[in-house]
PDB file of N, CA and C in Angstrom:
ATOM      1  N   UNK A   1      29.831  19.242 -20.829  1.00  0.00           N
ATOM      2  CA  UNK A   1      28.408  19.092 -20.958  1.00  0.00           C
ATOM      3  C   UNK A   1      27.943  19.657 -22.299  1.00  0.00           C
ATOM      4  N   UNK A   2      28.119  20.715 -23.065  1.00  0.00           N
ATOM      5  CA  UNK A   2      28.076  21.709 -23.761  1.00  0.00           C
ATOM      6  C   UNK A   2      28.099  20.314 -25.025  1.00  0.00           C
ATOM      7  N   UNK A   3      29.247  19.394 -25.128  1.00  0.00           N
ATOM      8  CA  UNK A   3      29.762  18.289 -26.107  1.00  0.00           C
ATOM      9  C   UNK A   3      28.436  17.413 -26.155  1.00  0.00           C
ATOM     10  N   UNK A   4      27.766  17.018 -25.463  1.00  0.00           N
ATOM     11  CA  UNK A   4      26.823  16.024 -24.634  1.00  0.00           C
ATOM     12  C   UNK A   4      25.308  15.975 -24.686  1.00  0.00           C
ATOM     13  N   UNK A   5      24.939  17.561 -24.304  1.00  0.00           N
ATOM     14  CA  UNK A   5      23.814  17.719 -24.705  1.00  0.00           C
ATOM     15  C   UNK A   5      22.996  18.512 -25.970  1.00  0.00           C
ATOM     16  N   UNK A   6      22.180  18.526 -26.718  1.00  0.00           N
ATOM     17  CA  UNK A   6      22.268  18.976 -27.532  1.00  0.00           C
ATOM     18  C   UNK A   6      21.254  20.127 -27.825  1.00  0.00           C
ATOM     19  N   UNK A   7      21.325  21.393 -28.862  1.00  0.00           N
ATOM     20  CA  UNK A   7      21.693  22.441 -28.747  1.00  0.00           C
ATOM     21  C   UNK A   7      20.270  22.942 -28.603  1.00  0.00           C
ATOM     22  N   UNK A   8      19.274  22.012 -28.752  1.00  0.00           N
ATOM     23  CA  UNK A   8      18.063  22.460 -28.284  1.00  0.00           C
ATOM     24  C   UNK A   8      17.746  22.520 -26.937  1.00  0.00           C
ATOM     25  N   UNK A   9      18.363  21.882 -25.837  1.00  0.00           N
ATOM     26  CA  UNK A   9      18.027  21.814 -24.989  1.00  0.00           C
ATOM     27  C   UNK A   9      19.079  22.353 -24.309  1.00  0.00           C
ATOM     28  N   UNK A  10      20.312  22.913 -24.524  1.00  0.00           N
ATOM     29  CA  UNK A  10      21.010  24.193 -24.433  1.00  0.00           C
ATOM     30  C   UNK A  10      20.377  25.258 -24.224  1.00  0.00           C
ATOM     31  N   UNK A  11      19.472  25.520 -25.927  1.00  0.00           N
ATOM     32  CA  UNK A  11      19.068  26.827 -25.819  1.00  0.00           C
ATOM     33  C   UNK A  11      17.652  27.182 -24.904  1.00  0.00           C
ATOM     34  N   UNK A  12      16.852  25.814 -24.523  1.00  0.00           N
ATOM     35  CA  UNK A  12      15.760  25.910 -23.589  1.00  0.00           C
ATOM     36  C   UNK A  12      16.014  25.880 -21.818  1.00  0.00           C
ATOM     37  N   UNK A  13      17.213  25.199 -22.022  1.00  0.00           N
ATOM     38  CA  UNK A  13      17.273  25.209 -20.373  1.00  0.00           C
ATOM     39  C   UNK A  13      19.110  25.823 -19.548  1.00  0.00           C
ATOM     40  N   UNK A  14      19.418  26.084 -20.640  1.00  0.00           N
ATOM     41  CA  UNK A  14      20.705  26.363 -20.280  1.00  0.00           C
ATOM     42  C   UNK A  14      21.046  27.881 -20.105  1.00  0.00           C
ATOM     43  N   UNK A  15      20.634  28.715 -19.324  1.00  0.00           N
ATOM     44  CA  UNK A  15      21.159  30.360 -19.325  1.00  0.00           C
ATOM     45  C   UNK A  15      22.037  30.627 -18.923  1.00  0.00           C
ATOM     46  N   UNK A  16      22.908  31.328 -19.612  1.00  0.00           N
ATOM     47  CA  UNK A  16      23.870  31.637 -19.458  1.00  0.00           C
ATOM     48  C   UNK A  16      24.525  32.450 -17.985  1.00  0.00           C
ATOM     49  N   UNK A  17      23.052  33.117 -17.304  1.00  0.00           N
ATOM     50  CA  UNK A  17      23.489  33.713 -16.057  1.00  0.00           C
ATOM     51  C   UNK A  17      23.467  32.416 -14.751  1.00  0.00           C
ATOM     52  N   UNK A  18      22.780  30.989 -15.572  1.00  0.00           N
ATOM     53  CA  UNK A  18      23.150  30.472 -14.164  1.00  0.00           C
ATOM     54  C   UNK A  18      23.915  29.424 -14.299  1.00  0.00           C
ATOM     55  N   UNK A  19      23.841  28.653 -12.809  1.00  0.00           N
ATOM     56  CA  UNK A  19      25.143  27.699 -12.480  1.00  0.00           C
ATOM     57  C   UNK A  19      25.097  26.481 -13.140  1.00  0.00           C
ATOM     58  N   UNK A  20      26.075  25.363 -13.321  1.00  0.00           N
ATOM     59  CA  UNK A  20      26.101  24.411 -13.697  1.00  0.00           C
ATOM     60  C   UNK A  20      25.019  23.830 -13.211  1.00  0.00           C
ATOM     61  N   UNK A  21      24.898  23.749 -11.696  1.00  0.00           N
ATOM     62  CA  UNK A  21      24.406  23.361 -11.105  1.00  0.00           C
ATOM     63  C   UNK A  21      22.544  23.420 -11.373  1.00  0.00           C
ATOM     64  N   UNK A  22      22.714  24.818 -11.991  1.00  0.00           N
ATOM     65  CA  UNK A  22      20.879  25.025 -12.282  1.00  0.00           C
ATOM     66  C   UNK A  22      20.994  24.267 -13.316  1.00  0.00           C
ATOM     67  N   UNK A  23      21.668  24.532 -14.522  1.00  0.00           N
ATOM     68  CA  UNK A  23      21.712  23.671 -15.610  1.00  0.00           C
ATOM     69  C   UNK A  23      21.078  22.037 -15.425  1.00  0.00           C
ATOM     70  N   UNK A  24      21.766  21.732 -14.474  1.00  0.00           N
ATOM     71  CA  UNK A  24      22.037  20.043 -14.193  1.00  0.00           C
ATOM     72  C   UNK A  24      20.271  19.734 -14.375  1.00  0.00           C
ATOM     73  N   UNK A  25      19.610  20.567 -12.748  1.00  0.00           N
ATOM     74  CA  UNK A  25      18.656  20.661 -12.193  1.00  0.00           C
ATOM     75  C   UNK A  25      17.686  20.918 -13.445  1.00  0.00           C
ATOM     76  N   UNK A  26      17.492  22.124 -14.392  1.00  0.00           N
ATOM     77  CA  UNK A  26      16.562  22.237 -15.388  1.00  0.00           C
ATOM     78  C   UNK A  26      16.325  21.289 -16.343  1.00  0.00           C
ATOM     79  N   UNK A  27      17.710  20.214 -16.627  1.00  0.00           N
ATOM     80  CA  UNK A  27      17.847  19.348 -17.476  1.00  0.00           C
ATOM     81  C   UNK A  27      17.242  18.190 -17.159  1.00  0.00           C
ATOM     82  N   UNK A  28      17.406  17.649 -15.717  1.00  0.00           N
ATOM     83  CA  UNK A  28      16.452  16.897 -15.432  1.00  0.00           C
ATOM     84  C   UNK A  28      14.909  16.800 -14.993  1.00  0.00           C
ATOM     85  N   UNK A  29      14.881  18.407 -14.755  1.00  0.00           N
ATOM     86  CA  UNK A  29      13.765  18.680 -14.795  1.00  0.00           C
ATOM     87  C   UNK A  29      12.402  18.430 -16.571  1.00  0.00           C
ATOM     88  N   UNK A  30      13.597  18.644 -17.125  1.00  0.00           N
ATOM     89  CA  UNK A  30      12.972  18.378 -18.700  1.00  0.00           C
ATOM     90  C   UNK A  30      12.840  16.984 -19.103  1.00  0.00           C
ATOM     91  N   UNK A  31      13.971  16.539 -18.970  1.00  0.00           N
ATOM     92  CA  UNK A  31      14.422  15.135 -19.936  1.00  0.00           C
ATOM     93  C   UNK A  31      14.586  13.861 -18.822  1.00  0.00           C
ATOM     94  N   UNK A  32      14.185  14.126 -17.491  1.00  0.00           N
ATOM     95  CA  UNK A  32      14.486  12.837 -16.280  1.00  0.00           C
ATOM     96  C   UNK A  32      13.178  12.321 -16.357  1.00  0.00           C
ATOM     97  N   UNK A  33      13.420  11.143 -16.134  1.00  0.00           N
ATOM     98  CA  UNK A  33      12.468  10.088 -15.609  1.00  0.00           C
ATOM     99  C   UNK A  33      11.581  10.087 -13.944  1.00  0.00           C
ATOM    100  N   UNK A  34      10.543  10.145 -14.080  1.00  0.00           N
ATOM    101  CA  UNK A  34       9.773  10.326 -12.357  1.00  0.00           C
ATOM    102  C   UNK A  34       9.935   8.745 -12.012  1.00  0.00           C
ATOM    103  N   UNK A  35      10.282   8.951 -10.214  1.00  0.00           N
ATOM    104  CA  UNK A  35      10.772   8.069  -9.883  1.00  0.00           C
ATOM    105  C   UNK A  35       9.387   7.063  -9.625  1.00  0.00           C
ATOM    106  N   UNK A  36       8.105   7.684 -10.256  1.00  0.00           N
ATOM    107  CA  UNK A  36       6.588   6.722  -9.989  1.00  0.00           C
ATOM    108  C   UNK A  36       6.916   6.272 -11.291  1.00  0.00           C
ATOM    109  N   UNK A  37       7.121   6.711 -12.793  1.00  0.00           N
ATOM    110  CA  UNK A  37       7.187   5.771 -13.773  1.00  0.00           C
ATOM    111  C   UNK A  37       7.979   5.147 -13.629  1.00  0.00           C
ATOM    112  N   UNK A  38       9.789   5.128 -13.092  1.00  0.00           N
ATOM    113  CA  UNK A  38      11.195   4.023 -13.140  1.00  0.00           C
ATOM    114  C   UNK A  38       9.699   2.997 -12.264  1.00  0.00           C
ATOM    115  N   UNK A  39       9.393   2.476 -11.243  1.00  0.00           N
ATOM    116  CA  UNK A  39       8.693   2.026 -10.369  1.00  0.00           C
ATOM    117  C   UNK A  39       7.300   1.528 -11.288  1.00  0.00           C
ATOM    118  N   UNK A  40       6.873   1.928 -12.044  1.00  0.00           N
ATOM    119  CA  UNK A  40       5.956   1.467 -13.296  1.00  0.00           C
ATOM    120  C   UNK A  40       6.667   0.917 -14.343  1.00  0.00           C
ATOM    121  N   UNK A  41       7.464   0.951 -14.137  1.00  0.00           N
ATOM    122  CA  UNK A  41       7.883   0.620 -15.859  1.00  0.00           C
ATOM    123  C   UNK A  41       8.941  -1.003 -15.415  1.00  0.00           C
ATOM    124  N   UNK A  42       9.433  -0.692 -14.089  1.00  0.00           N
ATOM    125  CA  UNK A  42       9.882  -1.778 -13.618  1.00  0.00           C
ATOM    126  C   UNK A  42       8.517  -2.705 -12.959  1.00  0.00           C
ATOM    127  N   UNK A  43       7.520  -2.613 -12.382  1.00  0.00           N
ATOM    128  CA  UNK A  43       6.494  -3.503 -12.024  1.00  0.00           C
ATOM    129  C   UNK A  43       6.105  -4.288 -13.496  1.00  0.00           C
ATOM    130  N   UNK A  44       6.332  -3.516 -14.733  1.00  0.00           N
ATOM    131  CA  UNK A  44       5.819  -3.983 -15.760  1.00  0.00           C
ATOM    132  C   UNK A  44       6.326  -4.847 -16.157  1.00  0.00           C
ATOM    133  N   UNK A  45       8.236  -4.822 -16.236  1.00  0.00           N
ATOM    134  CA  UNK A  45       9.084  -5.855 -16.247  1.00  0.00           C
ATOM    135  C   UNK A  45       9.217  -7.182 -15.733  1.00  0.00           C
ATOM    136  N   UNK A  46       8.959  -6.466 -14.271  1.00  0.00           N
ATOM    137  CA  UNK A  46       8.505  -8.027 -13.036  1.00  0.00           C
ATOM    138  C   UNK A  46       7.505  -8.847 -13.566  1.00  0.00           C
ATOM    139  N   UNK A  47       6.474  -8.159 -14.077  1.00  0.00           N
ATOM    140  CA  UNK A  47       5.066  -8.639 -14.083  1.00  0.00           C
ATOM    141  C   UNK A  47       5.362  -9.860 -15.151  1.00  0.00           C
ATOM    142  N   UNK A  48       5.958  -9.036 -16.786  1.00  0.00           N
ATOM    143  CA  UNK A  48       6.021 -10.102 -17.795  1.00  0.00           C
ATOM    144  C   UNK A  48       7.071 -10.860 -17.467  1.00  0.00           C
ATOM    145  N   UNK A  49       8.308 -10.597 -16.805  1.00  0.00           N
ATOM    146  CA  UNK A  49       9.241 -11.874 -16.551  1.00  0.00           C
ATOM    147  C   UNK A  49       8.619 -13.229 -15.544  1.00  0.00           C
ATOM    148  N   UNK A  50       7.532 -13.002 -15.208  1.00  0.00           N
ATOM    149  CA  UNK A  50       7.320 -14.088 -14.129  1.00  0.00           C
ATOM    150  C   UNK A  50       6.207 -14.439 -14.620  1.00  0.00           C
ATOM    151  N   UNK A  51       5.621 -14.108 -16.262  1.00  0.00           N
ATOM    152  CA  UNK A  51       4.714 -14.905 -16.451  1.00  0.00           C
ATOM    153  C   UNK A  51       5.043 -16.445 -16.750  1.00  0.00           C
ATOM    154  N   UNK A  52       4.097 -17.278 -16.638  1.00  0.00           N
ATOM    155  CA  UNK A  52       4.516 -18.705 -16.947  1.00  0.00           C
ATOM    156  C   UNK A  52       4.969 -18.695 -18.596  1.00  0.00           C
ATOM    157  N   UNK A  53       5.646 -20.034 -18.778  1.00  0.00           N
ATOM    158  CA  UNK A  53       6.151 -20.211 -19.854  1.00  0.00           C
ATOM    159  C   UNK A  53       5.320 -20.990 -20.381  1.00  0.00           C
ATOM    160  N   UNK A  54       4.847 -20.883 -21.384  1.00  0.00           N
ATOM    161  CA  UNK A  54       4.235 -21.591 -22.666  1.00  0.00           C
ATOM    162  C   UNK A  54       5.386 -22.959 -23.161  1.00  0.00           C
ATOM    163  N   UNK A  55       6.269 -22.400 -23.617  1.00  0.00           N
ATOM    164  CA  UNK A  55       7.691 -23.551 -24.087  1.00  0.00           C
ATOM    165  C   UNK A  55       8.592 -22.840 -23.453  1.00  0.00           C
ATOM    166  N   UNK A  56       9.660 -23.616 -23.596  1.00  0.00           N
ATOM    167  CA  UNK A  56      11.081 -23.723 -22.919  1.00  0.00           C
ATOM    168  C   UNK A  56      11.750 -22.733 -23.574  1.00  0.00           C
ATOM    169  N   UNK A  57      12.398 -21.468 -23.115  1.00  0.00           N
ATOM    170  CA  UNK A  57      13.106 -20.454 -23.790  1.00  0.00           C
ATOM    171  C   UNK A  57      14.478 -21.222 -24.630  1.00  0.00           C
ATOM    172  N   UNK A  58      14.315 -20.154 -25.582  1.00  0.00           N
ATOM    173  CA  UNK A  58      15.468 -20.818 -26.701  1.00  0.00           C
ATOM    174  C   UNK A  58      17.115 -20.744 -25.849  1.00  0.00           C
ATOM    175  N   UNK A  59      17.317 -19.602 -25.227  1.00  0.00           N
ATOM    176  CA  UNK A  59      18.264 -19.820 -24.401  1.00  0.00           C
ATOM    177  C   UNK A  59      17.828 -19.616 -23.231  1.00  0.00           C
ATOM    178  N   UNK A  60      18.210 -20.521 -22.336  1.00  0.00           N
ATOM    179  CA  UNK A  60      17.859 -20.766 -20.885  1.00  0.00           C
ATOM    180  C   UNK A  60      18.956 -19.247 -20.090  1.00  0.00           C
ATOM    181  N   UNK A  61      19.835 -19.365 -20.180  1.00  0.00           N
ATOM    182  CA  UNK A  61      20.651 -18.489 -19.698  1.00  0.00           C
ATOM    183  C   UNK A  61      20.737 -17.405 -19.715  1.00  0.00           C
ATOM    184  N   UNK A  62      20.211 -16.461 -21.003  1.00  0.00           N
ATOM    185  CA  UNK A  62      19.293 -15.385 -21.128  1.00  0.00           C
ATOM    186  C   UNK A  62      17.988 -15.300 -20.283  1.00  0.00           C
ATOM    187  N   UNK A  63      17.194 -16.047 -20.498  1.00  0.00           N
ATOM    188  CA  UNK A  63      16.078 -15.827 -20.194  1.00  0.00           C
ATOM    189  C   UNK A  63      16.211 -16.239 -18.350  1.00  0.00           C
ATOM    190  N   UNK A  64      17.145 -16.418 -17.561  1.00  0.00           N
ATOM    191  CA  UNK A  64      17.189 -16.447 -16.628  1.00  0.00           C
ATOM    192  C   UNK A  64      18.064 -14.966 -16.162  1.00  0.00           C
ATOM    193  N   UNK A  65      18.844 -14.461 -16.964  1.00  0.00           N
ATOM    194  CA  UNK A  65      19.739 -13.410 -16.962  1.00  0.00           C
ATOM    195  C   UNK A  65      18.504 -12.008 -16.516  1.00  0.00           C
ATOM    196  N   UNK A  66      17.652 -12.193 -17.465  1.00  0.00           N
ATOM    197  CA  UNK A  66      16.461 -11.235 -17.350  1.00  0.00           C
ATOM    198  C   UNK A  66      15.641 -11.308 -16.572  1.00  0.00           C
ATOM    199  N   UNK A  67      15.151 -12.532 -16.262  1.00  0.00           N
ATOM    200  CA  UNK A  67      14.359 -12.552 -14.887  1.00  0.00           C
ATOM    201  C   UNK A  67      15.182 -12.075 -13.985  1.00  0.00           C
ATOM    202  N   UNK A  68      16.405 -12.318 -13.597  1.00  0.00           N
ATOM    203  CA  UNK A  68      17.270 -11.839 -12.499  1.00  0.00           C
ATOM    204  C   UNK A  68      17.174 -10.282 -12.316  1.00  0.00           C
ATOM    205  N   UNK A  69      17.338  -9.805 -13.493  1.00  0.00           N
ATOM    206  CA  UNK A  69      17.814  -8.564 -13.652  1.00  0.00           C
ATOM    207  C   UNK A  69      16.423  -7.577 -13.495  1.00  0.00           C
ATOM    208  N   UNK A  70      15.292  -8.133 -14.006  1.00  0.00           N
ATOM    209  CA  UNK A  70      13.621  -7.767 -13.636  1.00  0.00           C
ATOM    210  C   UNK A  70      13.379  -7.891 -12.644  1.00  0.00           C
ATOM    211  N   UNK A  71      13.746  -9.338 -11.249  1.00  0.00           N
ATOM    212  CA  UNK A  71      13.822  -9.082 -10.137  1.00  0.00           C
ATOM    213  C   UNK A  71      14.591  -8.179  -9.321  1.00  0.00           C
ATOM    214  N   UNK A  72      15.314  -7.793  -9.324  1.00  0.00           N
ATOM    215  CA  UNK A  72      16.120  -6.787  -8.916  1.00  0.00           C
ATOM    216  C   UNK A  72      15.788  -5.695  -9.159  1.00  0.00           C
ATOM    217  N   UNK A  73      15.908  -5.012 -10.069  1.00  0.00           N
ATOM    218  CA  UNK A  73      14.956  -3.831 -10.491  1.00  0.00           C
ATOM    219  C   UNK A  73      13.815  -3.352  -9.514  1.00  0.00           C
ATOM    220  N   UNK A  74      12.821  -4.560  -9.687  1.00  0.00           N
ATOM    221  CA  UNK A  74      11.556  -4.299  -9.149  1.00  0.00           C
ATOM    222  C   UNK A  74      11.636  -4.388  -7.011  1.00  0.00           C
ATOM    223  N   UNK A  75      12.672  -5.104  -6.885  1.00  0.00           N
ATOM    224  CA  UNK A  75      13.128  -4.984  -5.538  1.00  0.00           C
ATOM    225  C   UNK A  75      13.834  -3.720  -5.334  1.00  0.00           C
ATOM    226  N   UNK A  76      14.435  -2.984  -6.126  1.00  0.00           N
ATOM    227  CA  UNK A  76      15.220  -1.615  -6.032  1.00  0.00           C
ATOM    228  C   UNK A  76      14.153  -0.652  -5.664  1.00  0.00           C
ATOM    229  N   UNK A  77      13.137  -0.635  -6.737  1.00  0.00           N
ATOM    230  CA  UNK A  77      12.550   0.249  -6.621  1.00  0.00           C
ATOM    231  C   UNK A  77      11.102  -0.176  -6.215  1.00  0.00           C
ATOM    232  N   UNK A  78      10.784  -1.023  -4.994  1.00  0.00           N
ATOM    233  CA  UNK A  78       9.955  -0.943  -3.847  1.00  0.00           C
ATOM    234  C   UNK A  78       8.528  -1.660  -4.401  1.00  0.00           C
ATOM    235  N   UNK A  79       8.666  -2.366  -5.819  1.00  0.00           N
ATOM    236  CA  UNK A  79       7.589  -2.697  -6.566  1.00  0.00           C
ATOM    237  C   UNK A  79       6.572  -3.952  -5.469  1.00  0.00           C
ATOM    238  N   UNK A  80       5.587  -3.572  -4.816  1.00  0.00           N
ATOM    239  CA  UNK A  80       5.178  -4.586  -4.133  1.00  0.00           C
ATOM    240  C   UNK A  80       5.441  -5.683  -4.335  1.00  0.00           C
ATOM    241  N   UNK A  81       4.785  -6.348  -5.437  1.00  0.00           N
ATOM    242  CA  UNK A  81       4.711  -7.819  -5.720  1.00  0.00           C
ATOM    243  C   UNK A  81       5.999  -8.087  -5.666  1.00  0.00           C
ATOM    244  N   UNK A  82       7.504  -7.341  -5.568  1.00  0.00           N
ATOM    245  CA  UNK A  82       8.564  -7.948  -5.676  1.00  0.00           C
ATOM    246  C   UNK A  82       8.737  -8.099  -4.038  1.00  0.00           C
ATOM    247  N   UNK A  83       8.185  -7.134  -3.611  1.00  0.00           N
ATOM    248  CA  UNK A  83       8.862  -7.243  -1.800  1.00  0.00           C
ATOM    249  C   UNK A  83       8.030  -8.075  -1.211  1.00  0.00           C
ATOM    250  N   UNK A  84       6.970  -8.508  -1.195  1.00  0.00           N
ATOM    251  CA  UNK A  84       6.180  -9.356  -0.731  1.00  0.00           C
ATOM    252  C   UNK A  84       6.018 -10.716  -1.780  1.00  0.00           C
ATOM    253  N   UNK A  85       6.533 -11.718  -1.205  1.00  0.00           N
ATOM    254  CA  UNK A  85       6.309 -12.685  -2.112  1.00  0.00           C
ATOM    255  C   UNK A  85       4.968 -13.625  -2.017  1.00  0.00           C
ATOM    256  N   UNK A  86       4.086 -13.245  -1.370  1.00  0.00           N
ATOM    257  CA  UNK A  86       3.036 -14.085  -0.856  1.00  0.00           C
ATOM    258  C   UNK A  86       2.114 -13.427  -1.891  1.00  0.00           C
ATOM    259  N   UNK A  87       2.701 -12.277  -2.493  1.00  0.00           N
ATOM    260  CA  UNK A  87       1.116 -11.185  -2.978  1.00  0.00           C
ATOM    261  C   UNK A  87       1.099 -11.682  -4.732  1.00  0.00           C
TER     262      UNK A  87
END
């Protein structure tokens, strides 16, 4: 870990009297993502992948790759409009 993270955030969350384990915990306490923004930030994804298309994407296979991958997401993480398809 020591290789990995870097030395500022060593010296803010890393004390030496505690466990890896606090380590882990303070680190994500600093630098993790809240599981209401992953859940915002994926509704946001859903939202623009399913807008209508203006023209025909330059690659079809991409641009279906990403909708897939925006649907899913937004089904992972409980995004209404993905679990209800009527809404």
């Amino acid at each position: 870990m020591l290789k990995t993270v870097s030395e500022h955030l060593i010296r803010t969350t890393c004390d030496l009297e505690d466990t890896l384990k606090g380590w882990y915990r303070k680190l994500k306490e600093q630098v993790g993502v809240s599981a209401t923004k992953q859940k915002l930030d994926a509704r946001a994804l859903y939202k623009t992948a399913n807008k209508p298309l203006t023209k025909a994407p330059r690659d079809p296979l991409v641009w279906l790759n990403t909708w897939e991958e925006a649907v899913t997401l937004a089904k992972e993480k409980k995004v209404p409009e993905a679990q209800q398809l009527d809404i």
